[in-house]
Protein backbone atom coordinates (compact mmCIF):
# COMPACT_ATOMS: atom_id res chain seq x y z
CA UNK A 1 17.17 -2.11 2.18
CA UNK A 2 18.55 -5.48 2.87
CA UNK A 3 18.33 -6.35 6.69
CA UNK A 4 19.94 -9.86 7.75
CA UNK A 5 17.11 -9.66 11.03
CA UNK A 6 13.74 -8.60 9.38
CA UNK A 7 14.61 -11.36 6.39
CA UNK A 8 15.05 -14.25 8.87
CA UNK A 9 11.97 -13.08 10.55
CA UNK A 10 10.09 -12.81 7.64
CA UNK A 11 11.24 -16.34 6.74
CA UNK A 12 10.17 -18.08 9.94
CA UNK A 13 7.37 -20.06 9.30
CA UNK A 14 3.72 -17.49 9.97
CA UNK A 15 2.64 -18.61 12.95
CA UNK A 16 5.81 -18.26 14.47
CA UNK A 17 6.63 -15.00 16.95
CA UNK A 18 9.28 -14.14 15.25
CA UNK A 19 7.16 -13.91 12.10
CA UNK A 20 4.81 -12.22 13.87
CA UNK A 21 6.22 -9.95 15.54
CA UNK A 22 7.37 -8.66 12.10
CA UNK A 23 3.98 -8.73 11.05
CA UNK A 24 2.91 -6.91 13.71
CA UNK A 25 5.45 -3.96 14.58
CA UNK A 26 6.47 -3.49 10.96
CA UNK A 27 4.40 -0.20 10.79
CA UNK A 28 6.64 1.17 13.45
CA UNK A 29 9.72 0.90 10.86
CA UNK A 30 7.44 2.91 8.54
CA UNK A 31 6.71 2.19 4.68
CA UNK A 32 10.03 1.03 3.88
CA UNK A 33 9.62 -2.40 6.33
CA UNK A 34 5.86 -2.51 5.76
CA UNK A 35 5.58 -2.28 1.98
CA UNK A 36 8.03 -4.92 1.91
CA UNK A 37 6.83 -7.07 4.12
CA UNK A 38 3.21 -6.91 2.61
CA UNK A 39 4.91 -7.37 -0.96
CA UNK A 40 6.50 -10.10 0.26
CA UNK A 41 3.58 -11.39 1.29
CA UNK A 42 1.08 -10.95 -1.76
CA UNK A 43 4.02 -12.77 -3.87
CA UNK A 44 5.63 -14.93 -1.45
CA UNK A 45 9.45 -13.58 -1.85
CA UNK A 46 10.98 -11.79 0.55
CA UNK A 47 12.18 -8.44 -0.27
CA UNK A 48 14.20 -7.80 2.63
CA UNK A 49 16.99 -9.89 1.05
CA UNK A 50 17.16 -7.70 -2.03
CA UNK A 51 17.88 -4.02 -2.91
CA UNK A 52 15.66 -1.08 -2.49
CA UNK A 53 15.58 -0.58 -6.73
CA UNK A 54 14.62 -4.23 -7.06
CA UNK A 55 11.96 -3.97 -4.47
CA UNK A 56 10.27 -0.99 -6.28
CA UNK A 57 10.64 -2.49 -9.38
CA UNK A 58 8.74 -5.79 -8.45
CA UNK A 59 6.32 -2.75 -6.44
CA UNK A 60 5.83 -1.07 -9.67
CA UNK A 61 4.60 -4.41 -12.08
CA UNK A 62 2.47 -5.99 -9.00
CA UNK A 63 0.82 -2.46 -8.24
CA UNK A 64 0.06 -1.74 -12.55
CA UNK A 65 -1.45 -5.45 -12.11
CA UNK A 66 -3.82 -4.38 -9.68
CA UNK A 67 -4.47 -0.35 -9.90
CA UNK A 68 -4.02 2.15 -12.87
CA UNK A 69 -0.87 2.51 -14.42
CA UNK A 70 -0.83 6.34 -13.61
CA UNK A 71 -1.55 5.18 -9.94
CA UNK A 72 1.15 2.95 -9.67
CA UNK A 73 3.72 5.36 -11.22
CA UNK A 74 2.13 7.68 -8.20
CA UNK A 75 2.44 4.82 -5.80
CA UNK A 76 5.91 4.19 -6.07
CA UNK A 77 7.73 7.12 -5.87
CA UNK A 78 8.62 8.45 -2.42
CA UNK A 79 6.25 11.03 -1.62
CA UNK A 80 2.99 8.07 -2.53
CA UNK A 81 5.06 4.84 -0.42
CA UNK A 82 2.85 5.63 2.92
CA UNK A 83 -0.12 4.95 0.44
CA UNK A 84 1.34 2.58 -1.45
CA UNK A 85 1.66 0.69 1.70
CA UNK A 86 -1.87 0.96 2.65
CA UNK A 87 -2.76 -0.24 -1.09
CA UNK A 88 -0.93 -3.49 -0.02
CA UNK A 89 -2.38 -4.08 2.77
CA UNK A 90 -5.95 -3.83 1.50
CA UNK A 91 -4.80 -6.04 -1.14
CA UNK A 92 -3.76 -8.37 1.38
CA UNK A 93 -7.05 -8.70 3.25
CA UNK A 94 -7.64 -11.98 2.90
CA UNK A 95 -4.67 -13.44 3.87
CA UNK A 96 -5.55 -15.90 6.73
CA UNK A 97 -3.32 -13.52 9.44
CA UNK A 98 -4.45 -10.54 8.08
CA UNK A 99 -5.18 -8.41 11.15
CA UNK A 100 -8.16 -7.50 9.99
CA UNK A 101 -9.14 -4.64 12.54
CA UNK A 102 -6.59 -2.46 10.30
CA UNK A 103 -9.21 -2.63 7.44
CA UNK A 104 -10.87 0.26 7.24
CA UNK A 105 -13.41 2.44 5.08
CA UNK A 106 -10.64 5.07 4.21
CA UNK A 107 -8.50 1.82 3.20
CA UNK A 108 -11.42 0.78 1.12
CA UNK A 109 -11.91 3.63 -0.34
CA UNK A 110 -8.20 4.46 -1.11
CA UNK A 111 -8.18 1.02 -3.06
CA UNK A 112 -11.27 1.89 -4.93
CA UNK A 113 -9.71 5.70 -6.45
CA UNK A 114 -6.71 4.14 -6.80
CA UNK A 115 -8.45 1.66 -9.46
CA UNK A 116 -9.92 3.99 -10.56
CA UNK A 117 -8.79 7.64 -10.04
CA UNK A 118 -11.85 9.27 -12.10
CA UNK A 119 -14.12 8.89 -8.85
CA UNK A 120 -15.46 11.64 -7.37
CA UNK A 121 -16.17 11.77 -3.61
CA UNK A 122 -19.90 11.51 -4.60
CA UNK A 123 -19.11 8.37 -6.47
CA UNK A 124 -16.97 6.86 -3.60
CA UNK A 125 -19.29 7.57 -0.67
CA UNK A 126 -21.87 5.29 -2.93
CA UNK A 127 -19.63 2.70 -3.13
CA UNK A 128 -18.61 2.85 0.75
CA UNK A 129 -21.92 3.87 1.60
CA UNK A 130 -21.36 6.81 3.37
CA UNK A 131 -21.69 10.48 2.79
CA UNK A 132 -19.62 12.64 0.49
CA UNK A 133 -18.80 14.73 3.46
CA UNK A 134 -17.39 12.12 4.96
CA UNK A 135 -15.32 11.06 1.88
CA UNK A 136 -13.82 14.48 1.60
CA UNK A 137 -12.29 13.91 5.48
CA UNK A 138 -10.23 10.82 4.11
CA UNK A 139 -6.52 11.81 4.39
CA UNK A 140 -5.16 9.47 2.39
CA UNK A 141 -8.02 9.85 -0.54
CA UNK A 142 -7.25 13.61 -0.38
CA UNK A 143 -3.69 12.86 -0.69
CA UNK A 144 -3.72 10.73 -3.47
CA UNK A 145 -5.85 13.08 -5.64
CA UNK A 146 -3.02 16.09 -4.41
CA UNK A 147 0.10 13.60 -5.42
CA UNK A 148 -2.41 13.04 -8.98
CA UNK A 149 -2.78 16.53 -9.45
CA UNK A 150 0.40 17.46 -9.13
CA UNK A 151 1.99 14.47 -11.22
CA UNK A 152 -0.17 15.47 -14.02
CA UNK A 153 0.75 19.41 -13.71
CA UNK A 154 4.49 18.65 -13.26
CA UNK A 155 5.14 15.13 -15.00
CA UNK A 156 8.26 13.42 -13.17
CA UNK A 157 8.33 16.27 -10.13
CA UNK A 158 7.26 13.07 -7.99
């Protein structure tokens, strides 16, 4: 986990292109540079100096903080990261450089089951004020019910 080039970057001051350019192309490095990076962000330490276990660690207590416990445990391992990711970022919204344009209803709504994961699509197209039909197209709503399921039906198979 520990990369000498995306920690300076990260540690140039925000406005800078170097910190920018982070920001901005992390998603092409995937969920390992992005959930870092928004980590990093939401608690002002940067991750890319430290070791992978350390980084999921400090993942794990800032997610339970912020979603349900069985979420986070979800979250966290490596088949939930991609989400995880996209949990961060929607947590990040209101950073000042937050690009917002990446905010979207599935984000919204991923955020909102992952607080609480007793929502049914009924219950989440009220809250995003949209259709249940439309709910039940969400990828990443679909796959965090799939990776609940099948944490509940085969505890620690995640």
């Amino acid at each position: 986990m520990k990369s000498k080039i995306f920690a300076d970057h990260f540690d140039a001051p925000i406005t800078s292109d170097k910190h920018r350019g982070l920001r901005d192309d992390a998603r092409l490095g995937g969920s390992h540079v992005e959930a870092p990076y928004w980590l990093g962000r939401l608690l002002n330490r940067n991750f890319f100096r430290l070791d992978w276990a350390d980084f999921i660690q400090a993942l794990n207590e800032y997610l339970e903080d912020i979603v349900s416990p069985s979420v986070a445990k979800v979250l966290t391992s490596i088949s939930g990261l991609d989400l995880a990711t996209k949990v961060l970022m929607y947590a990040a919204r209101d950073l000042l450089d937050f690009p917002q344009k990446q905010l979207t209803r599935e984000m919204t709504g991923l955020f909102m089951l992952a607080q609480n994961p007793e929502l049914s699509n009924e219950d989440l197209a009220k809250k995003l004020k949209t259709t249940p039909k439309q709910v039940a197209r969400m990828t990443n709503v679909n796959y965090l019910r799939v990776l609940l399921r099948r944490q509940a039906e085969y505890p620690g198979s995640l």
